[in-house]
N, C-alpha and C. Protein backbone atom coordinates (compact mmCIF):
# COMPACT_ATOMS: atom_id res chain seq x y z
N UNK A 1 27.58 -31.09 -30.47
CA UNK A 1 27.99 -29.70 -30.50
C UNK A 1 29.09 -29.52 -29.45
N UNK A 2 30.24 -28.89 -29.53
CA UNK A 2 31.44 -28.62 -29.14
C UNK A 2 31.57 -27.54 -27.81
N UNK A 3 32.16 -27.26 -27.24
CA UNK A 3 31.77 -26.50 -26.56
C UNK A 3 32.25 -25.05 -26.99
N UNK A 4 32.88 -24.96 -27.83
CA UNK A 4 33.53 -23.81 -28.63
C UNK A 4 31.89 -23.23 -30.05
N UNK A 5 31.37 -24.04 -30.15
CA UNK A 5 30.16 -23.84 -30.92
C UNK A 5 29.70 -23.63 -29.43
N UNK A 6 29.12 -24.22 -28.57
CA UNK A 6 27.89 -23.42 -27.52
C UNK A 6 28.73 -21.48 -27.11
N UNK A 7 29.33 -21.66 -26.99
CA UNK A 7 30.20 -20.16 -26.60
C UNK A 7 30.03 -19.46 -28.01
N UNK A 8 30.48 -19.80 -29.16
CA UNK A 8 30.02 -18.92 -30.09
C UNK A 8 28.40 -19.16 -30.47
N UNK A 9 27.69 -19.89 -29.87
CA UNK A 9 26.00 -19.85 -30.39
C UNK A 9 25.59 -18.46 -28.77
N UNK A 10 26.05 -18.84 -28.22
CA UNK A 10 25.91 -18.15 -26.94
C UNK A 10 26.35 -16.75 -27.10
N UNK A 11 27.72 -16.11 -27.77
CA UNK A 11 27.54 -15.08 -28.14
C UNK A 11 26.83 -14.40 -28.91
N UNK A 12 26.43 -15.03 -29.91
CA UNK A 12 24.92 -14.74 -30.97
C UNK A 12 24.09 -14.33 -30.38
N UNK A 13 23.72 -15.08 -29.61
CA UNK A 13 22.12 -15.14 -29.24
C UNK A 13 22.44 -13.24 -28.13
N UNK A 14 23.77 -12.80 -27.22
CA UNK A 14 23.99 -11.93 -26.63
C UNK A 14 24.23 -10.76 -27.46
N UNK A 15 24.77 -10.90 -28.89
CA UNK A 15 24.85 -9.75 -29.61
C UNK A 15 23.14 -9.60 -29.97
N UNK A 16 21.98 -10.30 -30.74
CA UNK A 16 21.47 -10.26 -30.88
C UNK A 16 19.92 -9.79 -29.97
N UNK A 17 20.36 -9.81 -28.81
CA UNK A 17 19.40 -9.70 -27.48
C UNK A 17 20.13 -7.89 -27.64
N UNK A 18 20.96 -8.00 -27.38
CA UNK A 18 21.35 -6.04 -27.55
C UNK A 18 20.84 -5.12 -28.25
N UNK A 19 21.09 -5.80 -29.75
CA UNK A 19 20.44 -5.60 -30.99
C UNK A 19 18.96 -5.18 -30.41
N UNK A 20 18.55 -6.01 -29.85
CA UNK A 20 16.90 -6.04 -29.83
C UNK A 20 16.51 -4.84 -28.55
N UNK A 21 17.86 -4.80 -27.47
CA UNK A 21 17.42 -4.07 -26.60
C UNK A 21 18.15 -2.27 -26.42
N UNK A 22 18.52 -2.09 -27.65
CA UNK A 22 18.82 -0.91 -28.13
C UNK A 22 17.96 0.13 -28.09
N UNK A 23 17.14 0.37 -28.81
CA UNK A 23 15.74 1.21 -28.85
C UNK A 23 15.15 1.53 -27.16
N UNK A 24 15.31 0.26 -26.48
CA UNK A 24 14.34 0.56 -24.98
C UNK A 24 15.47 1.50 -24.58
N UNK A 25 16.59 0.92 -24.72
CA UNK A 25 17.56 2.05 -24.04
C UNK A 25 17.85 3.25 -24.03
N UNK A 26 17.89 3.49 -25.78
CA UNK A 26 17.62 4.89 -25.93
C UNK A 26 16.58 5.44 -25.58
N UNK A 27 15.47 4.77 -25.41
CA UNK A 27 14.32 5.27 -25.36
C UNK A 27 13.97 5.92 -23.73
N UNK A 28 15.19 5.09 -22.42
CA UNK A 28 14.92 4.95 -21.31
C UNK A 28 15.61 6.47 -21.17
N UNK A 29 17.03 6.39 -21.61
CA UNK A 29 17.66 7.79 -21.88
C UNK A 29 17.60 9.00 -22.28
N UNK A 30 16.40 9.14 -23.18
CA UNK A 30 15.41 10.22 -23.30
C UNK A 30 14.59 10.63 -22.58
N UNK A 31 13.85 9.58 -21.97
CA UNK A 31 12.86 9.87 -20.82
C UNK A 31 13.44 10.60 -19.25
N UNK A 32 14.58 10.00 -19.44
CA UNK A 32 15.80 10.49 -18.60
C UNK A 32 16.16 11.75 -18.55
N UNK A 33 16.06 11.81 -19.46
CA UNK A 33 16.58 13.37 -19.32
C UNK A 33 15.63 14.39 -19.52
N UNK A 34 14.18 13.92 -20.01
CA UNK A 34 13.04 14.59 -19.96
C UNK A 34 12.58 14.58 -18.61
N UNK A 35 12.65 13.80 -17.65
CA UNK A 35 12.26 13.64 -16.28
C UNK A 35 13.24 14.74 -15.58
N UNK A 36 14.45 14.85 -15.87
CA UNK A 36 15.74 15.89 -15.33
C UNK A 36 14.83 17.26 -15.74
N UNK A 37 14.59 17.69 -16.91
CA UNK A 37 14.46 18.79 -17.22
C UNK A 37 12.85 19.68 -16.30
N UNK A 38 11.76 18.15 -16.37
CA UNK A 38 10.74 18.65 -15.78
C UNK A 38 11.03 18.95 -13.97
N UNK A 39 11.88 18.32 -13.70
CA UNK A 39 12.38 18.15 -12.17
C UNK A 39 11.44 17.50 -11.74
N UNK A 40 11.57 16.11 -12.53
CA UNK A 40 10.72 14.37 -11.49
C UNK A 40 11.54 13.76 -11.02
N UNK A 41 11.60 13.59 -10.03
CA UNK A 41 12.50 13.30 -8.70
C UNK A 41 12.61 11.57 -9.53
N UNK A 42 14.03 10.67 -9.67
CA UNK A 42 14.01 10.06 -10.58
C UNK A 42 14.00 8.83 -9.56
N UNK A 43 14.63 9.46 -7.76
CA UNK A 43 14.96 8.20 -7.07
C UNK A 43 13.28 7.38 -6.37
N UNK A 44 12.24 8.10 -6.45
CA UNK A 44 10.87 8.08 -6.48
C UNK A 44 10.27 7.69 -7.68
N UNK A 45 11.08 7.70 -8.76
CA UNK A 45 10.28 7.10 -9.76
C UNK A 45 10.73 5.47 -9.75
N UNK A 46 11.71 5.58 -9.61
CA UNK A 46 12.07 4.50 -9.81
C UNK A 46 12.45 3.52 -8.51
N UNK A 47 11.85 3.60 -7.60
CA UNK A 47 11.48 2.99 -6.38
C UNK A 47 10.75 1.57 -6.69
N UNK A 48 9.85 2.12 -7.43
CA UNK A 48 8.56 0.70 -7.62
C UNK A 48 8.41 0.83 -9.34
N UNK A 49 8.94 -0.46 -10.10
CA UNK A 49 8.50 -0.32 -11.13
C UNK A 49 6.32 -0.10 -11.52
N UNK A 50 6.39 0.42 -12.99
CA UNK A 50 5.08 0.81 -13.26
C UNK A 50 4.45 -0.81 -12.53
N UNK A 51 3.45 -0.59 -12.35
CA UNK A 51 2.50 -1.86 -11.95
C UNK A 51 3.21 -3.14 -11.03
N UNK A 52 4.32 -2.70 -9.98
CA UNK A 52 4.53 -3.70 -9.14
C UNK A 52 4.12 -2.46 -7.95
N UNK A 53 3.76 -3.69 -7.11
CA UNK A 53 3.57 -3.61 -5.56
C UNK A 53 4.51 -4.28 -5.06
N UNK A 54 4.63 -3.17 -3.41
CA UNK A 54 5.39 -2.92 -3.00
C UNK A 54 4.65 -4.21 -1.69
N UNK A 55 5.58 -4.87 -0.73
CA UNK A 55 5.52 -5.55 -0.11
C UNK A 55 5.38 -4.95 1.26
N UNK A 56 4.31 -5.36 1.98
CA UNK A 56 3.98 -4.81 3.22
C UNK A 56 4.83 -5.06 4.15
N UNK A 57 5.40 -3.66 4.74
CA UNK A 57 6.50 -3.49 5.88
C UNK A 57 6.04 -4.22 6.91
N UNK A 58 7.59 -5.01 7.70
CA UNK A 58 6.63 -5.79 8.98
C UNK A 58 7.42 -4.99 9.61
N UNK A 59 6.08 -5.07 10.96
CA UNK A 59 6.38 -4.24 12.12
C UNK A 59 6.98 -4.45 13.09
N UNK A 60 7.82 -3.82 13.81
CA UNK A 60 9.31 -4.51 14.55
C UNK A 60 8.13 -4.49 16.08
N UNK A 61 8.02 -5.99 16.90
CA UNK A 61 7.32 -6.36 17.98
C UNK A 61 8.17 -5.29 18.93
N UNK A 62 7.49 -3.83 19.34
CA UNK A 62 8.06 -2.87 20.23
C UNK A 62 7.01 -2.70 21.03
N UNK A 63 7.02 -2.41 22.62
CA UNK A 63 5.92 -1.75 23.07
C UNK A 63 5.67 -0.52 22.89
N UNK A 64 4.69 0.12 22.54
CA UNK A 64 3.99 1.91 22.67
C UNK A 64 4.02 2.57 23.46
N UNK A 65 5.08 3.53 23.31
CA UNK A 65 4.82 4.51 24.41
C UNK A 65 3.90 5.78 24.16
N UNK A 66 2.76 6.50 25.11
CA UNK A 66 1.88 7.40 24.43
C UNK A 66 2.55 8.48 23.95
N UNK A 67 2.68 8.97 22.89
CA UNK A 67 2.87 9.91 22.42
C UNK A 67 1.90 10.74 21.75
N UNK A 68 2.36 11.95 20.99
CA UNK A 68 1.37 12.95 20.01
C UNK A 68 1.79 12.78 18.52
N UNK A 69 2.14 11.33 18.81
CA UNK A 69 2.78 10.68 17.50
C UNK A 69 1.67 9.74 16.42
N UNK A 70 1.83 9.33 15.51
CA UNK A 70 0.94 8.53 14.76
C UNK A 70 1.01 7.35 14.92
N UNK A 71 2.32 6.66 15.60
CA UNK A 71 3.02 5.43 15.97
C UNK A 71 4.05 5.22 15.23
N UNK A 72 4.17 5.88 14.35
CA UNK A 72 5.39 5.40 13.48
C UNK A 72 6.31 6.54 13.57
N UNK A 73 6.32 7.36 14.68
CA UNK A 73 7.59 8.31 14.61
C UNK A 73 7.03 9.75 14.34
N UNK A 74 6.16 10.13 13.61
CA UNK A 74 5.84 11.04 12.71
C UNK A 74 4.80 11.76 13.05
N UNK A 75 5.07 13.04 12.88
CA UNK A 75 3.39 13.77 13.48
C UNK A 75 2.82 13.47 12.22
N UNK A 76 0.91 13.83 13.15
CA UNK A 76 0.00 13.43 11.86
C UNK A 76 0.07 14.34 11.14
N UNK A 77 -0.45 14.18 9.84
CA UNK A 77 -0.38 14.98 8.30
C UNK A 77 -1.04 15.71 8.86
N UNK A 78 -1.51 16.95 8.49
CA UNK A 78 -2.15 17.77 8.54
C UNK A 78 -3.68 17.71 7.78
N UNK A 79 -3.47 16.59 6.55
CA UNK A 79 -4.88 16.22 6.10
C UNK A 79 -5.62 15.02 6.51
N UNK A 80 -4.95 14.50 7.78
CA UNK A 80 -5.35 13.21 8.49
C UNK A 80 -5.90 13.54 9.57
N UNK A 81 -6.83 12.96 10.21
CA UNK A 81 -7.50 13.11 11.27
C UNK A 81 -6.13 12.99 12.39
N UNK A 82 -6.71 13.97 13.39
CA UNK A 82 -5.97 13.81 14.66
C UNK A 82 -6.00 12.85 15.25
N UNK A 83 -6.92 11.57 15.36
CA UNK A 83 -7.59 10.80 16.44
C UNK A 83 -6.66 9.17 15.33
N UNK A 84 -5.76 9.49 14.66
CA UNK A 84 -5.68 8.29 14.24
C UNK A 84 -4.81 7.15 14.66
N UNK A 85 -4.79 6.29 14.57
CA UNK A 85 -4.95 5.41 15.77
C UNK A 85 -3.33 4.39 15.37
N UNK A 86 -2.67 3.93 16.25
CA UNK A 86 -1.42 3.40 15.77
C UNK A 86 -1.76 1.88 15.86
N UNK A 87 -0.77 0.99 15.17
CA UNK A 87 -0.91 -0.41 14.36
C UNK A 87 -0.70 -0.83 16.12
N UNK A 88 -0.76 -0.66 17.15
CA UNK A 88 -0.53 -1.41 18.50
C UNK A 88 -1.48 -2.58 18.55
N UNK A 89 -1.83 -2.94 19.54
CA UNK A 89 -2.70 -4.20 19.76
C UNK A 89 -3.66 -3.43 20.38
N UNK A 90 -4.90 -3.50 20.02
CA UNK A 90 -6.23 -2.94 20.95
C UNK A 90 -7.24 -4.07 21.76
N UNK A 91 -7.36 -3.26 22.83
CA UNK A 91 -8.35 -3.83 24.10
C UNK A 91 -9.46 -4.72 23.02
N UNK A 92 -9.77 -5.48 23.97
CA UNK A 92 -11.15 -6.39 23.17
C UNK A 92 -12.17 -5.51 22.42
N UNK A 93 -12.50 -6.07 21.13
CA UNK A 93 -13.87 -4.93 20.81
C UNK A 93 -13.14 -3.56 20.41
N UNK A 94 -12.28 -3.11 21.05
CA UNK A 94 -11.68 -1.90 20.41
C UNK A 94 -11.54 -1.53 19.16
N UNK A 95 -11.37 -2.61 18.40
CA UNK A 95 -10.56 -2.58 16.88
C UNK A 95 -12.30 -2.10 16.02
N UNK A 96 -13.07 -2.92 16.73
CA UNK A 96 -14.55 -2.98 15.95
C UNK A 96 -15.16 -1.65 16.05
N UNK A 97 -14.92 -0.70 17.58
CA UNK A 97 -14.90 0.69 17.67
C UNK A 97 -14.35 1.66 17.01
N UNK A 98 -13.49 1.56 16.27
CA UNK A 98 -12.33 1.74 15.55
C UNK A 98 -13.07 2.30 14.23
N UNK A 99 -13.20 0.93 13.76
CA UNK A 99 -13.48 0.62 12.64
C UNK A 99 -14.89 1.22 12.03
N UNK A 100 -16.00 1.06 13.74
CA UNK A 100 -17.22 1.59 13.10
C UNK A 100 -16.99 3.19 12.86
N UNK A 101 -16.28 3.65 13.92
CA UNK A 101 -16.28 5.44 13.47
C UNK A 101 -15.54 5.86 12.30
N UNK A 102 -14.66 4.83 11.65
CA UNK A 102 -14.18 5.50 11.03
C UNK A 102 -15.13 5.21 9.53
N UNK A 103 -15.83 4.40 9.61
CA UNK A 103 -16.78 4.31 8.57
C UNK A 103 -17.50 5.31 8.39
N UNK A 104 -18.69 5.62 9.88
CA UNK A 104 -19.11 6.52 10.06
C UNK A 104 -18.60 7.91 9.61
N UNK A 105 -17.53 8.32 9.59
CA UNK A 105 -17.17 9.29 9.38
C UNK A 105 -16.41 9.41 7.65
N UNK A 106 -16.78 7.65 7.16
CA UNK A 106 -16.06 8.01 5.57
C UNK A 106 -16.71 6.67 5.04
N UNK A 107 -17.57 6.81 5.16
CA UNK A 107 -18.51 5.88 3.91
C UNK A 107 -18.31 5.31 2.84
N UNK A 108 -18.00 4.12 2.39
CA UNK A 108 -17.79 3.59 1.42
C UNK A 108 -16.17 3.06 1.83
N UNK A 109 -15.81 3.47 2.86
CA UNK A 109 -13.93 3.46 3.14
C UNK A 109 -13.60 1.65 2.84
N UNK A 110 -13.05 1.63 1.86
CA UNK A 110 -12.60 -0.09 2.17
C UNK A 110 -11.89 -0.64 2.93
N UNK A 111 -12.12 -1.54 2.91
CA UNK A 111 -11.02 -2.54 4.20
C UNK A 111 -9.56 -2.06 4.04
N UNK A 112 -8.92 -2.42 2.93
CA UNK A 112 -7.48 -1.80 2.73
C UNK A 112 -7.32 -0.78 3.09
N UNK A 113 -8.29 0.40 2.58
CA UNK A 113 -7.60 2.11 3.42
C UNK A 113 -8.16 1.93 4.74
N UNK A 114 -8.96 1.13 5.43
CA UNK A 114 -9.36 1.46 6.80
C UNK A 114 -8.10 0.59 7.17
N UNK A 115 -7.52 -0.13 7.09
CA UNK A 115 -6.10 -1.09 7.18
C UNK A 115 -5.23 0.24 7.52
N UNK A 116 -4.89 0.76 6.32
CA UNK A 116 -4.20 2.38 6.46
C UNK A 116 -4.09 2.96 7.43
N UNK A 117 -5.23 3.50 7.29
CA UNK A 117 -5.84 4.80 7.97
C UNK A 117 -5.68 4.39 9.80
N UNK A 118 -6.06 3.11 10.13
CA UNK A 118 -5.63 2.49 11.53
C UNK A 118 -4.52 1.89 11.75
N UNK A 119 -3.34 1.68 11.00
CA UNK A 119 -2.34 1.56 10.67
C UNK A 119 -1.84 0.03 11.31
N UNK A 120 -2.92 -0.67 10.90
CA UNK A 120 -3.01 -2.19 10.63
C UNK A 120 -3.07 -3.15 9.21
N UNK A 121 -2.52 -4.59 9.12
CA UNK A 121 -2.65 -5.28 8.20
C UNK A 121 -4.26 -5.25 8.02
N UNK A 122 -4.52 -4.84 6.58
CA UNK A 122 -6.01 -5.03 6.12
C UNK A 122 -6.56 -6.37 6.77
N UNK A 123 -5.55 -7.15 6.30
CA UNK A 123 -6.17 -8.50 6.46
C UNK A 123 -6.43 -9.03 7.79
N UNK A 124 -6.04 -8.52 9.08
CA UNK A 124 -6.41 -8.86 9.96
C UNK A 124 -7.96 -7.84 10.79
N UNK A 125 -8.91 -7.14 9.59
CA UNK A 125 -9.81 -6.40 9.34
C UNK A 125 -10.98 -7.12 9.03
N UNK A 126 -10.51 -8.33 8.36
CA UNK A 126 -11.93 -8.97 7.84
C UNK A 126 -12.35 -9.90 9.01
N UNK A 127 -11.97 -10.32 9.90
CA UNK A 127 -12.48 -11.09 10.84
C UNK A 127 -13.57 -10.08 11.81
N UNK A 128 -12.85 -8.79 12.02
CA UNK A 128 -13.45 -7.61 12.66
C UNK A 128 -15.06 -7.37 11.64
N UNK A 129 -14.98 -7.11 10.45
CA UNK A 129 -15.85 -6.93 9.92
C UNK A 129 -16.56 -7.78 9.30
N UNK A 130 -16.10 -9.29 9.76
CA UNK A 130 -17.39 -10.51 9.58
C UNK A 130 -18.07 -10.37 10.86
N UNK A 131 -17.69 -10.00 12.13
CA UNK A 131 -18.07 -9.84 13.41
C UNK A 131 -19.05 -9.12 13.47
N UNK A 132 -18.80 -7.92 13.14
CA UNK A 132 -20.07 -6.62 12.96
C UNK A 132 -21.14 -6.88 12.07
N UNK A 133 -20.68 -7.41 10.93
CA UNK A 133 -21.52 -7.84 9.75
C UNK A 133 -22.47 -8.71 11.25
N UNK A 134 -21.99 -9.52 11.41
CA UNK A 134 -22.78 -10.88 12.05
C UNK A 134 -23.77 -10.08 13.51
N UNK A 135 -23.09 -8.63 13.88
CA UNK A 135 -23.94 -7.81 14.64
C UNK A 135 -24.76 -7.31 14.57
N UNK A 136 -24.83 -6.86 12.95
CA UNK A 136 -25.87 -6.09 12.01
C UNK A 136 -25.24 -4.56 12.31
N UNK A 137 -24.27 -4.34 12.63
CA UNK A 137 -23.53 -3.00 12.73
C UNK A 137 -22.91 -2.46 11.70
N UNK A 138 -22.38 -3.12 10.95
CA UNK A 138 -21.74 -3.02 9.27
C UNK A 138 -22.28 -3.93 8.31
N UNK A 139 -21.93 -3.55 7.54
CA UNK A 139 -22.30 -4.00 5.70
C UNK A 139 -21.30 -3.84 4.91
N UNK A 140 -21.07 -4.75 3.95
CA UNK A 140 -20.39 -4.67 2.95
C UNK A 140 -21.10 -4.34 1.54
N UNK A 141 -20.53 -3.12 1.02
CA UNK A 141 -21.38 -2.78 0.03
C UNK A 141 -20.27 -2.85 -1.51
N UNK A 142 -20.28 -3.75 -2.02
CA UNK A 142 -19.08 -4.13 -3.10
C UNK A 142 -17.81 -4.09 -2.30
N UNK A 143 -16.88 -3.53 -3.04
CA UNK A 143 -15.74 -3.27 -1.36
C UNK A 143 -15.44 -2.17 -0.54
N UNK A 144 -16.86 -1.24 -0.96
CA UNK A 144 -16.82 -0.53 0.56
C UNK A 144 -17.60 -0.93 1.97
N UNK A 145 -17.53 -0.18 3.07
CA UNK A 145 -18.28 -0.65 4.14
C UNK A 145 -19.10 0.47 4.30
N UNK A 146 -20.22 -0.10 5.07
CA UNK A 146 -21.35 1.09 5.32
C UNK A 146 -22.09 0.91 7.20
N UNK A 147 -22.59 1.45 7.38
CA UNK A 147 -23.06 1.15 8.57
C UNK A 147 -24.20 0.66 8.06
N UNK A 148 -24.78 -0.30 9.05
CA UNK A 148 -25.99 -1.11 8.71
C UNK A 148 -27.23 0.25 9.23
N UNK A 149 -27.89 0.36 8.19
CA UNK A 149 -28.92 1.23 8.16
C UNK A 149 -28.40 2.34 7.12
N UNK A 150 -27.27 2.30 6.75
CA UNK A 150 -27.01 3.58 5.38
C UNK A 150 -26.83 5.11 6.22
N UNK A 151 -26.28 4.74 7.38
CA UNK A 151 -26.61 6.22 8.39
C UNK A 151 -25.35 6.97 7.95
N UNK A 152 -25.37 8.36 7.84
CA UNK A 152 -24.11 9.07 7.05
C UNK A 152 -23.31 9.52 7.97
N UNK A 153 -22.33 10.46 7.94
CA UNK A 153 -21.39 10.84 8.74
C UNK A 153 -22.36 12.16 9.30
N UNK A 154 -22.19 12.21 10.48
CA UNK A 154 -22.72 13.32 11.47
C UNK A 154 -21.75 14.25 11.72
């Protein structure tokens, strides 16, 4: 095969891929302008395609200064606890203090939103909560956590 046949098999196969991707387009262009009309913010939609995740931000090695801040710049939400705690490095045992009140106070909370919510990598959570587990202070109950004894929020 010639190379004048691969360039014309090669344009085939590009008219034909168009052909095929016609319909999504129109179809993307409708939605387009149905998203305009409802006023869905389009640069938020299209941030993260449907069903991808987004890659966990790394955190620039800064020291903390105390603030009435959340750690990341920002006052707390107004539907977030005041007491919430920034991604810094905590005193020994601290993180496990942490961790038990905030159970205590939200039952069933999984590792990932308690990751959140303390504004740490989840994953550096499960060592904390094989620890407690191994204290008899926490439980893992499917993938929420509980305090050992089922004791509720006070």
């Amino acid at each position: 095969m010639s190379v004048l046949d691969q360039f014309r098999d090669a344009e085939q196969r590009v008219a034909q891929r168009l052909k095929e991707l016609e319909p999504a387009v129109a179809e993307y262009r409708e939605l387009k302008e149905v998203a305009q009309r409802l006023g869905i913010d389009q640069a938020e939609t299209t941030a993260t395609p449907a069903g991808a995740t987004r890659a966990p931000r790394r955190r620039r090695a800064t020291r903390s200064r105390p603030t009435s801040t959340t750690g990341n710049g920002t006052a707390p939400s107004p539907g977030k606890a005041a007491n919430r705690r920034s991604g810094s490095s905590a005193r020994p045992g601290q993180r496990g203090e942490q961790l038990i009140e905030l159970v205590r106070s939200r039952p069933g909370i999984t590792i990932r939103d308690a990751g959140k919510e303390l504004g740490v990598d989840p994953t550096g959570l499960y060592r904390v909560v094989h620890r407690l587990e191994q204290r008899g202070e926490l439980r893992k109950n499917g993938r929420g956590l509980e305090l050992a004894g089922g004791s509720a929020a006070t």
